[in-house]
N, C-alpha and C. Protein backbone atom coordinates (compact mmCIF):
# COMPACT_ATOMS: atom_id res chain seq x y z
N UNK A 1 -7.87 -1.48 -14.95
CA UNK A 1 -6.56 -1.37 -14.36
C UNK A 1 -6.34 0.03 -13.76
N UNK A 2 -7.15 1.05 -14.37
CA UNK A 2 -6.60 2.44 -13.83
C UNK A 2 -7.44 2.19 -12.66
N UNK A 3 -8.86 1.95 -12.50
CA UNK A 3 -9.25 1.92 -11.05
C UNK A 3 -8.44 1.20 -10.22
N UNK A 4 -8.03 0.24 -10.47
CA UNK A 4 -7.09 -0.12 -9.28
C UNK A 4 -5.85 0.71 -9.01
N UNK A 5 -5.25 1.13 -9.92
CA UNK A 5 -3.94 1.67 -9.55
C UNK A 5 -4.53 3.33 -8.90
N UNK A 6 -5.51 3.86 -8.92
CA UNK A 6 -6.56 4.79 -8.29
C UNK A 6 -6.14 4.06 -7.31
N UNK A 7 -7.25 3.41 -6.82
CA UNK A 7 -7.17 2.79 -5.60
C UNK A 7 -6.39 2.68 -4.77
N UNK A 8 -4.99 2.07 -5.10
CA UNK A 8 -3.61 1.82 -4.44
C UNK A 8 -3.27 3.01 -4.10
N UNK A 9 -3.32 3.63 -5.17
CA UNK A 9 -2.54 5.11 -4.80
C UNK A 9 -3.55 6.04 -3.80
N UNK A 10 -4.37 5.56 -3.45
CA UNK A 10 -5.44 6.99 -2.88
C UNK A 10 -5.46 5.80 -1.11
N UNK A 11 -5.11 4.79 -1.26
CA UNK A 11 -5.59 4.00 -0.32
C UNK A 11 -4.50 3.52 0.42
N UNK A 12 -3.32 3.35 -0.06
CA UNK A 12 -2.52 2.70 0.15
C UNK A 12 -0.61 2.79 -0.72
N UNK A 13 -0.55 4.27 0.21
CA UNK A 13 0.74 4.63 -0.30
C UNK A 13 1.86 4.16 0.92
N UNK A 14 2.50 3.19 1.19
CA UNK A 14 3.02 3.04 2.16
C UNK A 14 4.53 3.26 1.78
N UNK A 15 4.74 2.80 0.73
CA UNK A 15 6.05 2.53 0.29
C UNK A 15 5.76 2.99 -1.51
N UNK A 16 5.10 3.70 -1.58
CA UNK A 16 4.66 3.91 -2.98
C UNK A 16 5.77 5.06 -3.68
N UNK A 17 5.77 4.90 -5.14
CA UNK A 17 6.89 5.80 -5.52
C UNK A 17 6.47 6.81 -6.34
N UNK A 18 6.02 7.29 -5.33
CA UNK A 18 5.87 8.74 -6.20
C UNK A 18 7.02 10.04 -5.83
N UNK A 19 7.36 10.15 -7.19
CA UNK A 19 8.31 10.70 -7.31
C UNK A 19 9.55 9.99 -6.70
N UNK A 20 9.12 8.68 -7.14
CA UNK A 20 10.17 7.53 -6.44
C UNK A 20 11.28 7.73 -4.81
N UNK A 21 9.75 8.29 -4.65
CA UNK A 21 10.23 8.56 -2.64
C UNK A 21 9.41 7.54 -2.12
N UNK A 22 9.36 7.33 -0.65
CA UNK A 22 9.40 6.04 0.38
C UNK A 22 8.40 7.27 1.13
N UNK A 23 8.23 8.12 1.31
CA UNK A 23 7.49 9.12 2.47
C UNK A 23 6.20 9.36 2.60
N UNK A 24 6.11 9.23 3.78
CA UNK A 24 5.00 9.84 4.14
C UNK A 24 5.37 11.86 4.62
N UNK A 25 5.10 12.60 4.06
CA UNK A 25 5.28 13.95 4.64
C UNK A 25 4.42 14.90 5.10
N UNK A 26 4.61 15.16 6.28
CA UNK A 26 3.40 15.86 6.79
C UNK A 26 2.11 15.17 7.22
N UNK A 27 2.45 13.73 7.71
CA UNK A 27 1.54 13.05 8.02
C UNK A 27 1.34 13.78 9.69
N UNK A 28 0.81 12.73 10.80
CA UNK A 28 0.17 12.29 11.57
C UNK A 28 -0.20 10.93 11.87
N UNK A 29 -0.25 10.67 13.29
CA UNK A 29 -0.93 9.67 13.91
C UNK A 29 -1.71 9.00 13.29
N UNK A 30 -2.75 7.66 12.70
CA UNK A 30 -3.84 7.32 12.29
C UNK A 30 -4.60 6.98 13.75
N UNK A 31 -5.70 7.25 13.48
CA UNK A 31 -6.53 6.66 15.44
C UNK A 31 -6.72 5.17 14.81
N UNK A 32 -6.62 4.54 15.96
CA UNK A 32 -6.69 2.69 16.03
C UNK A 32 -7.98 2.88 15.03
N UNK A 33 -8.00 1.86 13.86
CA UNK A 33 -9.36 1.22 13.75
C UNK A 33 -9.39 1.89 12.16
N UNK A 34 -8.70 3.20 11.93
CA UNK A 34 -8.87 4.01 10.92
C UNK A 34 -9.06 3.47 9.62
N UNK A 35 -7.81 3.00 9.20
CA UNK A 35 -7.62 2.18 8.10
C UNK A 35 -7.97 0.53 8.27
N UNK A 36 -8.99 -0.17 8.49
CA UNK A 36 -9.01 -1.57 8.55
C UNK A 36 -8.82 -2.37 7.57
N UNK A 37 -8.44 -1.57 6.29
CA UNK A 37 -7.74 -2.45 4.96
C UNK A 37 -6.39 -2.65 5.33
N UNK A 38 -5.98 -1.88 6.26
CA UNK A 38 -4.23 -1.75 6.00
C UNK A 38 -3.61 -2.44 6.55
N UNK A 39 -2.21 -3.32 6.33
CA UNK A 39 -1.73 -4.37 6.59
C UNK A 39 -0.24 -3.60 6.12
N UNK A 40 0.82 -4.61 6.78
CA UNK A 40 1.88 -5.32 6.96
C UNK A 40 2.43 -6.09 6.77
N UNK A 41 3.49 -5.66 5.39
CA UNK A 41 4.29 -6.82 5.27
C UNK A 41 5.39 -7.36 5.91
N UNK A 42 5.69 -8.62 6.47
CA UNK A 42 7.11 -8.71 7.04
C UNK A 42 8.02 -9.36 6.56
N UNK A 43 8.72 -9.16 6.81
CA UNK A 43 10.61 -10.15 6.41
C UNK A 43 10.61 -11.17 7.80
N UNK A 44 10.61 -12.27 8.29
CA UNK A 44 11.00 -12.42 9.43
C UNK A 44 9.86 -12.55 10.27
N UNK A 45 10.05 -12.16 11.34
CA UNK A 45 9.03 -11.82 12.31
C UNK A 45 8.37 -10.09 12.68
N UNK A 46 9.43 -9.23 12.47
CA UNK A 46 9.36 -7.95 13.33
C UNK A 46 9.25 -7.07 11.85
N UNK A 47 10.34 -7.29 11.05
CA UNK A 47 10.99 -6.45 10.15
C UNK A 47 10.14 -6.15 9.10
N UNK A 48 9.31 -4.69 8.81
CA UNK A 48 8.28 -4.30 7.84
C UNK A 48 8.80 -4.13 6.37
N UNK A 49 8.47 -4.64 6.08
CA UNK A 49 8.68 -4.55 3.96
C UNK A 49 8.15 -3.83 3.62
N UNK A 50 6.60 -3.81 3.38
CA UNK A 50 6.17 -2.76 3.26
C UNK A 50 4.36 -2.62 3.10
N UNK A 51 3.40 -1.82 2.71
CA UNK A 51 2.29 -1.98 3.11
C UNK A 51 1.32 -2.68 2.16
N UNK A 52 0.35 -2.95 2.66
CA UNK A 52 -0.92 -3.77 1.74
C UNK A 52 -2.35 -3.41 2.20
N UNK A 53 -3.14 -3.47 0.94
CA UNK A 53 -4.84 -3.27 1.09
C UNK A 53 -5.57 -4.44 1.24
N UNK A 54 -5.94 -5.06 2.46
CA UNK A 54 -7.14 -6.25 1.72
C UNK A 54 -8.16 -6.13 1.52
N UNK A 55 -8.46 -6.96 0.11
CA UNK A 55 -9.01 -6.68 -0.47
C UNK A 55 -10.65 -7.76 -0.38
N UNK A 56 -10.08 -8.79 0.05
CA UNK A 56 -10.99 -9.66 0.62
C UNK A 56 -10.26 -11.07 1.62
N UNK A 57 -10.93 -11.83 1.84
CA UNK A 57 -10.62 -13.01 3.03
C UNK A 57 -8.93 -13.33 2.93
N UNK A 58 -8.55 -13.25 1.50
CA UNK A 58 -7.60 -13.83 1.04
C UNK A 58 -6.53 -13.35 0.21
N UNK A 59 -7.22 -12.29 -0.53
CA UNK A 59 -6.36 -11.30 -1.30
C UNK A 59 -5.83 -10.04 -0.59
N UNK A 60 -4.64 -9.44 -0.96
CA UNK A 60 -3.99 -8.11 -0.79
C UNK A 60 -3.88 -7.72 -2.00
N UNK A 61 -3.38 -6.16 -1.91
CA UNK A 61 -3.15 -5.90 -3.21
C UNK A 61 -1.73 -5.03 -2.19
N UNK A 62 -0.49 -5.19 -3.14
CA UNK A 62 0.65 -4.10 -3.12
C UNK A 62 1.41 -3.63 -4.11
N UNK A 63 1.92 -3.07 -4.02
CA UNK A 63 3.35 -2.65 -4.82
C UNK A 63 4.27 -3.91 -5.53
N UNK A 64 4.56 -3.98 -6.80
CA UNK A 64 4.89 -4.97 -7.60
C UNK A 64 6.51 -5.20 -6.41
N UNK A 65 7.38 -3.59 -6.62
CA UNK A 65 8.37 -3.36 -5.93
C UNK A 65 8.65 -3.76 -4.94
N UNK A 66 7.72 -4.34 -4.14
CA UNK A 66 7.77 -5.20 -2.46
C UNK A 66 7.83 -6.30 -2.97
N UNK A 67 7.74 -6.66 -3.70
CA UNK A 67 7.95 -8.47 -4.00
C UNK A 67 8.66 -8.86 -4.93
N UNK A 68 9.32 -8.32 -5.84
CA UNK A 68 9.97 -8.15 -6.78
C UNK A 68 11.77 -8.89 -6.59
N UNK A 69 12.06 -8.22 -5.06
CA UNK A 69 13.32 -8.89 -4.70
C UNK A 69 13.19 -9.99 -3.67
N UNK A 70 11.85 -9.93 -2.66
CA UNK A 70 11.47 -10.65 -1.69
C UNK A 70 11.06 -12.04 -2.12
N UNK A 71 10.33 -11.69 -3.40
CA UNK A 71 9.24 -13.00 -3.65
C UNK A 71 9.99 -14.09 -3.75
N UNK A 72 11.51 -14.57 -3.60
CA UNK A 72 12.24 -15.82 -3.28
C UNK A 72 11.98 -15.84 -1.90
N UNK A 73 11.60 -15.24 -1.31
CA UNK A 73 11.77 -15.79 0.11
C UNK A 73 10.44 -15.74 0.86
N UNK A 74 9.43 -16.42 0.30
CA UNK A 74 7.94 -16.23 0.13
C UNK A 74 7.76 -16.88 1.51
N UNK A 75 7.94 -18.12 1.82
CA UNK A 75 8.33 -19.18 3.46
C UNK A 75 8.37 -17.58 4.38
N UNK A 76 9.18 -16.77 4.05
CA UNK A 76 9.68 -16.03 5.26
C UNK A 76 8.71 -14.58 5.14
N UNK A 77 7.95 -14.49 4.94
CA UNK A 77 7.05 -13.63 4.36
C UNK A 77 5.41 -13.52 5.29
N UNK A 78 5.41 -12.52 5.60
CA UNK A 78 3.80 -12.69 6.26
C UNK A 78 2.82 -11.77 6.12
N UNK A 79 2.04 -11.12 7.06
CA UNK A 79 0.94 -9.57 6.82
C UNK A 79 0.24 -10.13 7.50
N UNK A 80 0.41 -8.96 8.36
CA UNK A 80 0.03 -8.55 9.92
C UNK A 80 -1.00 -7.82 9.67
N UNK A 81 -2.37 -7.58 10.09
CA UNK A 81 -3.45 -6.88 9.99
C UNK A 81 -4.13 -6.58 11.29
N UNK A 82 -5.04 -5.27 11.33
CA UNK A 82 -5.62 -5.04 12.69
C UNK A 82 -4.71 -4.35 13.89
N UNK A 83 -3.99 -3.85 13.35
CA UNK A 83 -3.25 -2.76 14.52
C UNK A 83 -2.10 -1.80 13.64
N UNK A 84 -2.04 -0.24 14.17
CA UNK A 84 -1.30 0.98 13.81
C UNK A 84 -0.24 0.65 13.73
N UNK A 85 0.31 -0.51 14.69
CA UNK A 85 1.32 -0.43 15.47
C UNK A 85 2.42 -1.99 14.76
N UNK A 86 3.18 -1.66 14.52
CA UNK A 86 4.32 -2.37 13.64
C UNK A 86 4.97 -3.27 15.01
N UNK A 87 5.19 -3.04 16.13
CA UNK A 87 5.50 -3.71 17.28
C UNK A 87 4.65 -4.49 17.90
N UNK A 88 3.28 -3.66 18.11
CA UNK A 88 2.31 -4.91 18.78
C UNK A 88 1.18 -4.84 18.07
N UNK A 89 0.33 -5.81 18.53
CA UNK A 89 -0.85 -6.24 17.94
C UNK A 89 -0.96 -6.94 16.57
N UNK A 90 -2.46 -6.90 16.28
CA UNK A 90 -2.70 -7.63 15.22
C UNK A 90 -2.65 -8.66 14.78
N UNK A 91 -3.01 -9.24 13.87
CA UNK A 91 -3.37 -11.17 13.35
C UNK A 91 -1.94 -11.24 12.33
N UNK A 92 -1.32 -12.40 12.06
CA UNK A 92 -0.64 -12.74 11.57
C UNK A 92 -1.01 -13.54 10.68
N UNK A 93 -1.03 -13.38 8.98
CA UNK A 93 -1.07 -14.94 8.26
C UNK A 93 -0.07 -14.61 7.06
N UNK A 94 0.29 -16.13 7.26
CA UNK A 94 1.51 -16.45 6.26
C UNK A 94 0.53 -16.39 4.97
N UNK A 95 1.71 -16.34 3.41
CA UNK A 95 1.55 -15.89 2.73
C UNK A 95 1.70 -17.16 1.75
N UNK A 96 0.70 -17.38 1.11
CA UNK A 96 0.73 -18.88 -0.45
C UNK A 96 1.39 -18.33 -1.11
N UNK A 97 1.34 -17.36 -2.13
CA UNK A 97 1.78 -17.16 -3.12
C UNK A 97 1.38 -15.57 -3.58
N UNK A 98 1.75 -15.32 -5.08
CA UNK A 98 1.62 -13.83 -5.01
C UNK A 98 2.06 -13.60 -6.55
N UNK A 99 1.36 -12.81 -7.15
CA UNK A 99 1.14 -12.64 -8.52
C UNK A 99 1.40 -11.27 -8.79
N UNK A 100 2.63 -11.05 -9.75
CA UNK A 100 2.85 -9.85 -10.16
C UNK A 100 2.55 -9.13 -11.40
N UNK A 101 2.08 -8.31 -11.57
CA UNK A 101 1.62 -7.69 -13.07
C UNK A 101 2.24 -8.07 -13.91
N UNK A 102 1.78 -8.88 -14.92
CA UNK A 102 2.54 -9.02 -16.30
C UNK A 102 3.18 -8.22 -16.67
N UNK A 103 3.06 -7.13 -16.74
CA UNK A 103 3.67 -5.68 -17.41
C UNK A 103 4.86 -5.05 -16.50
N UNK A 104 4.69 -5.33 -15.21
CA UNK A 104 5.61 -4.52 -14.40
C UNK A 104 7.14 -3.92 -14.78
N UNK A 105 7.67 -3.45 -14.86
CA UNK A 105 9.13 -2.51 -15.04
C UNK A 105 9.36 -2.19 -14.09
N UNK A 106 10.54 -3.20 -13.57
CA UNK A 106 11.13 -2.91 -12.59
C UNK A 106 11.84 -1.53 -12.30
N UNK A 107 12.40 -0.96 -13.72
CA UNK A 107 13.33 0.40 -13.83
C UNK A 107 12.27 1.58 -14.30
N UNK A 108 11.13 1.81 -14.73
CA UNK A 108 10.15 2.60 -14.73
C UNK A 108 8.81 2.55 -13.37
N UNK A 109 9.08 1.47 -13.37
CA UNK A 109 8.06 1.47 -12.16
C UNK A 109 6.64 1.56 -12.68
N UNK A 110 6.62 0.95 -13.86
CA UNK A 110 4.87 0.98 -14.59
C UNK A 110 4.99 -0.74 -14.24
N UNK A 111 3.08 -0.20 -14.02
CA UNK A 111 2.35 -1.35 -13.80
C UNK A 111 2.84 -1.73 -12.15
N UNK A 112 3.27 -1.59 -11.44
CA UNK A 112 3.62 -1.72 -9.76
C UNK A 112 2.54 -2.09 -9.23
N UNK A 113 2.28 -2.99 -9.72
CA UNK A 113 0.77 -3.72 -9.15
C UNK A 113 1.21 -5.34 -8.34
N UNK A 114 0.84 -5.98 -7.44
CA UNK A 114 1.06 -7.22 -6.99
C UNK A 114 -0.17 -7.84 -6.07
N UNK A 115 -0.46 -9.16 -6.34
CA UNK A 115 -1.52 -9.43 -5.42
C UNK A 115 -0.87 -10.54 -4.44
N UNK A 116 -1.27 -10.45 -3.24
CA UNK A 116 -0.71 -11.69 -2.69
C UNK A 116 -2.11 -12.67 -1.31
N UNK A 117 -2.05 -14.13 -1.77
CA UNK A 117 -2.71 -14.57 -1.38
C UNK A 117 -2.08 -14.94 0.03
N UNK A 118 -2.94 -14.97 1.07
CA UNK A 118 -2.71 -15.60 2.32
C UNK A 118 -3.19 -17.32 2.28
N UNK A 119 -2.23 -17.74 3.22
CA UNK A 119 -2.74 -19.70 2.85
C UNK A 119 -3.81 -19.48 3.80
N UNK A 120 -4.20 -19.01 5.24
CA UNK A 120 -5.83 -18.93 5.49
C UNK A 120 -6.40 -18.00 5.30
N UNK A 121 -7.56 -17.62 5.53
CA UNK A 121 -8.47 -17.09 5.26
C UNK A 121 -8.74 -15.71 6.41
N UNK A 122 -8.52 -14.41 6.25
CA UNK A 122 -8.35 -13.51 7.48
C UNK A 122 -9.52 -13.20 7.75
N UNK A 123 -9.74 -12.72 9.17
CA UNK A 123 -10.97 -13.38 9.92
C UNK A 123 -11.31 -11.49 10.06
N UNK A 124 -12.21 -11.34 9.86
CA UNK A 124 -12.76 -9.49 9.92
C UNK A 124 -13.28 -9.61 11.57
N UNK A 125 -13.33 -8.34 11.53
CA UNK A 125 -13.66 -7.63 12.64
C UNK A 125 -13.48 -6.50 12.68
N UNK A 126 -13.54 -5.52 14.43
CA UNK A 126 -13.86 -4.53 14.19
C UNK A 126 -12.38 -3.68 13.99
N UNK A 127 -11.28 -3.95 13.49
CA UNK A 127 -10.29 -3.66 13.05
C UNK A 127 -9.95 -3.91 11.95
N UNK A 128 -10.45 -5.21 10.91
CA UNK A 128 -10.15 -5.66 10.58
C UNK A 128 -11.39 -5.46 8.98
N UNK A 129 -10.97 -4.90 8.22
CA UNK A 129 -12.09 -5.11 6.56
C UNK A 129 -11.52 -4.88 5.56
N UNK A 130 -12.24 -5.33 4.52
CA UNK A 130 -11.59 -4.93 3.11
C UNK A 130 -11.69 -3.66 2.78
N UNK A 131 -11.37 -3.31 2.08
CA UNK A 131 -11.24 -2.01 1.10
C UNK A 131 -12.62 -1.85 0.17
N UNK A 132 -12.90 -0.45 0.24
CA UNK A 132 -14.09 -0.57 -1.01
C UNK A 132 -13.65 -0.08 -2.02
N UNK A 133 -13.60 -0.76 -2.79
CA UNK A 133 -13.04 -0.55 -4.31
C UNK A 133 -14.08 0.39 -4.90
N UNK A 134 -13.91 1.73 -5.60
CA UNK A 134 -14.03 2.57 -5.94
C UNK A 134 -15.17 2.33 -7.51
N UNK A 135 -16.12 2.90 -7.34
CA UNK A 135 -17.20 2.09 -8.18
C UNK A 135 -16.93 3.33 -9.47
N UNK A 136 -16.10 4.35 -9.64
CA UNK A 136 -16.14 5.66 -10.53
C UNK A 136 -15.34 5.98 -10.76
N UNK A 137 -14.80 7.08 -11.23
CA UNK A 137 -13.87 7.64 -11.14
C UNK A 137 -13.72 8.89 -10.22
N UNK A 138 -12.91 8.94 -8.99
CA UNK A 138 -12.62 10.09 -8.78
C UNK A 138 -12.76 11.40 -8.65
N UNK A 139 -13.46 12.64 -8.82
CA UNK A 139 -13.35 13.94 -9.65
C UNK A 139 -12.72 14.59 -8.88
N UNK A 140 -12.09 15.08 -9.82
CA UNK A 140 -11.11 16.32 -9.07
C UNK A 140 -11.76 17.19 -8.22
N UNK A 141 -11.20 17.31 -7.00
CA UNK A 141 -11.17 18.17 -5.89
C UNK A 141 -11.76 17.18 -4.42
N UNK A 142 -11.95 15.77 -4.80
CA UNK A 142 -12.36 15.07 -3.96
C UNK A 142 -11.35 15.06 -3.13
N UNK A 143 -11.76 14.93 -0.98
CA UNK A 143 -11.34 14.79 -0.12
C UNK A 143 -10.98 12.96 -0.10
N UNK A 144 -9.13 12.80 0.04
CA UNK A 144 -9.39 11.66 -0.11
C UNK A 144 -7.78 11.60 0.97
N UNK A 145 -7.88 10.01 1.19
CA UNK A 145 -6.88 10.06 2.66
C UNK A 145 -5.50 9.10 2.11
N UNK A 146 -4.47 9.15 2.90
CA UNK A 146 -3.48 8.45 1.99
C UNK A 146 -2.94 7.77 3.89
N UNK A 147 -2.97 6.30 3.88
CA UNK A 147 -1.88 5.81 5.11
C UNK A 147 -0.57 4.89 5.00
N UNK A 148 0.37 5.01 5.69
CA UNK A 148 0.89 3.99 5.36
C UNK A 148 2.16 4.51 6.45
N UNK A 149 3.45 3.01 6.75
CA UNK A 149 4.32 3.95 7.27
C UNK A 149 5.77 4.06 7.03
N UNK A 150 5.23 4.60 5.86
CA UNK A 150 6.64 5.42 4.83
C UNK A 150 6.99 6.22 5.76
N UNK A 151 8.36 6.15 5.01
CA UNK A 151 9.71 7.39 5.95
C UNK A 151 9.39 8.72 6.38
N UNK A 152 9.47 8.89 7.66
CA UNK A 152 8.81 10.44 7.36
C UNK A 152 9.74 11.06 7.36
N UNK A 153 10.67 11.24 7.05
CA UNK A 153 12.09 12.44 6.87
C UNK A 153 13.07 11.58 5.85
N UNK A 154 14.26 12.26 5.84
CA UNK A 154 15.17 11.46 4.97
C UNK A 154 16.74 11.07 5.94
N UNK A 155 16.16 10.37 6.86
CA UNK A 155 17.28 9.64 7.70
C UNK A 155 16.53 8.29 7.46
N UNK A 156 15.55 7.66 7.17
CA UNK A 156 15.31 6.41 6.84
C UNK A 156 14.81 6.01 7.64
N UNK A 157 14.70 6.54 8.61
CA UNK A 157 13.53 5.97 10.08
C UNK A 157 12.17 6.12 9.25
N UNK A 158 11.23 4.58 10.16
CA UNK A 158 9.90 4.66 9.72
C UNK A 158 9.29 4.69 11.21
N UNK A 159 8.02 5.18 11.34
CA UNK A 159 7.49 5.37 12.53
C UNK A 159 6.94 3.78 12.66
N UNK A 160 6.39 3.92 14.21
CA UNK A 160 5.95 2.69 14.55
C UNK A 160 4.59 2.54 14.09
N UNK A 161 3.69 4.05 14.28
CA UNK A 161 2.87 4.27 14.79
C UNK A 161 1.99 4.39 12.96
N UNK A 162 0.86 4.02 12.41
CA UNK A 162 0.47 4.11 11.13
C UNK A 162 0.38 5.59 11.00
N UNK A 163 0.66 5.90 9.81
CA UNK A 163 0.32 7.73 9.65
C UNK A 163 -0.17 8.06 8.85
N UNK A 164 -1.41 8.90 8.31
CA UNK A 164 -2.28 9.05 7.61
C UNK A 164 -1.60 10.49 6.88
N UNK A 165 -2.30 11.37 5.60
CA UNK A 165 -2.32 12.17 5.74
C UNK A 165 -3.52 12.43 4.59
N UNK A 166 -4.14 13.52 5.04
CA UNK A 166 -5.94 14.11 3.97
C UNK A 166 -5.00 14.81 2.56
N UNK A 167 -5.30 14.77 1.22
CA UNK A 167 -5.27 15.58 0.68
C UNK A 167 -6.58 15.88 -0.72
N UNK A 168 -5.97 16.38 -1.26
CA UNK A 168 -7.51 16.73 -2.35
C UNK A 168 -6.60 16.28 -3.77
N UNK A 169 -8.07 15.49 -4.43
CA UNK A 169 -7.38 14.85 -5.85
C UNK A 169 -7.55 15.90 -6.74
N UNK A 170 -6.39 15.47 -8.13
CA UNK A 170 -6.27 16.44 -8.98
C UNK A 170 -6.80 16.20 -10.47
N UNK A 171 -7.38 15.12 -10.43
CA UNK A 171 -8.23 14.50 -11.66
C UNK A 171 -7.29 13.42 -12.30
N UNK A 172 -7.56 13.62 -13.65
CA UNK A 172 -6.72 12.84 -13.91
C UNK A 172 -5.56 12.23 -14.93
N UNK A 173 -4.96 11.57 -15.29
CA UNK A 173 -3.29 11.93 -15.55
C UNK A 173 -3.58 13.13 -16.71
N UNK A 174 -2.93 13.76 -16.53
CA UNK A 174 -2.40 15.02 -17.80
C UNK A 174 -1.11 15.15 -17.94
N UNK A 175 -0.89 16.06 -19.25
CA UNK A 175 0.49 16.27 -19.36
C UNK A 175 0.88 17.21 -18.11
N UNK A 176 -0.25 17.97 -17.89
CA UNK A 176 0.56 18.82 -16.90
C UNK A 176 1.48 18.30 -15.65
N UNK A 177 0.34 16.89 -15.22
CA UNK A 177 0.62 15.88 -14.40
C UNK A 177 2.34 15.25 -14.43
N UNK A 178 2.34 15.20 -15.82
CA UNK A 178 3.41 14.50 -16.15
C UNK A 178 4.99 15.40 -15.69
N UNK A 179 4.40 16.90 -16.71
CA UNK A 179 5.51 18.02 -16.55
C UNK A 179 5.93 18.32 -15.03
N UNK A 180 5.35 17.97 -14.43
CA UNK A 180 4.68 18.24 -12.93
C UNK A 180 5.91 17.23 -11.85
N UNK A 181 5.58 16.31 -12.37
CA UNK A 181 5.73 15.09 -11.40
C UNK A 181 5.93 13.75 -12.55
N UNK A 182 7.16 14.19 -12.72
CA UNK A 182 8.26 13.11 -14.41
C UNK A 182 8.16 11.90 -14.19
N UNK A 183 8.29 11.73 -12.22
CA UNK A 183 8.74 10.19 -12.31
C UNK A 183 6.77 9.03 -12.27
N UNK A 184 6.07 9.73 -12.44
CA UNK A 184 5.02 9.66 -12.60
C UNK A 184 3.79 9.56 -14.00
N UNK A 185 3.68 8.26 -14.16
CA UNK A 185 3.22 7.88 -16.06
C UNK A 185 2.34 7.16 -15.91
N UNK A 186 1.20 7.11 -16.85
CA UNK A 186 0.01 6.49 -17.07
C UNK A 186 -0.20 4.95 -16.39
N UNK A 187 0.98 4.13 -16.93
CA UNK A 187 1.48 2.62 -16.68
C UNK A 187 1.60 2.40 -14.94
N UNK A 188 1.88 3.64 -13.98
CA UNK A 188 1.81 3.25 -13.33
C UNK A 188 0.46 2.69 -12.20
């Protein structure tokens, strides 16, 4: 479980709560093609919920918190893959169903894990791949990339455009971690 929640968090912070913020800060542009795990959730047709990793033909992995209030309205639900861009491009497939961590806390935010299946099967290409799931652990000081397109300021605008940003890992959870960054616990 910690490799995955590694994973999410190093791969796929779009809407992630750390320090129970929505942001991306100090990002940048992603160039087309960058992230080919990264996907789009929608409400509707247009309207972004929030981000996802695939993980293979059929699986995503997201945030428990994106589905948590949505998952009644699963019919209206999709993930868009293969383009930066929240307006154009990319493949569309509707969504079967979607499985949330047993454990999840909605008011702590442990365990914020969710998988969600697509009813077909998403077709790869050169935009388009899974994620490589992380065969280790980590070590501190590794170069590692974070995308997604969280808020970049605090007026609530999200960019159109996917935004990356590089930073270096810090190993792994400690108290210092904790003293550090409160809203942030093992569970998650």
């Amino acid at each position: 479980m910690k490799k995955i929640f590694l994973f999410f968090v190093l791969i796929e912070v779009t809407v992630g709560k750390i320090d129970i913020e929505q942001r991306i800060l100090g990002g940048q542009d992603a160039s087309e093609g960058l992230a080919k795990w990264q996907a789009s959730i929608r409400f509707g047709y247009w309207q972004h919920n929030c981000g996802a990793s695939v993980l293979n033909e059929r699986w995503l992995l997201t945030a428990a918190h994106c589905m948590y209030s949505y998952g009644q309205y699963l019919s209206m639900l999709s993930v868009v893959v293969g383009t930066n861009h929240l307006r154009t491009g990319g493949q569309r497939y509707n969504l079967e169903s979607y499985i949330l961590h047993e454990n999840y806390n909605p008011t702590t935010q442990a365990n914020d894990l969710c998988l969600l299946k697509t009813s077909t099967p998403i077709v790869y290409n050169d935009k388009v791949q899974p994620a490589v799931m992380p065969t280790e652990e980590t070590p501190p000081g590794s170069n590692l990339m974070l995308t997604g397109w969280g808020e970049m300021g605090t007026d609530g605008d999200i960019p159109d455009n996917l935004q990356m940003l590089n930073f270096t890992s810090i190993g792994k959870f400690t108290k210092e971690c904790d003293d550090t960054h409160n809203s942030i616990h093992q569970g998650m």
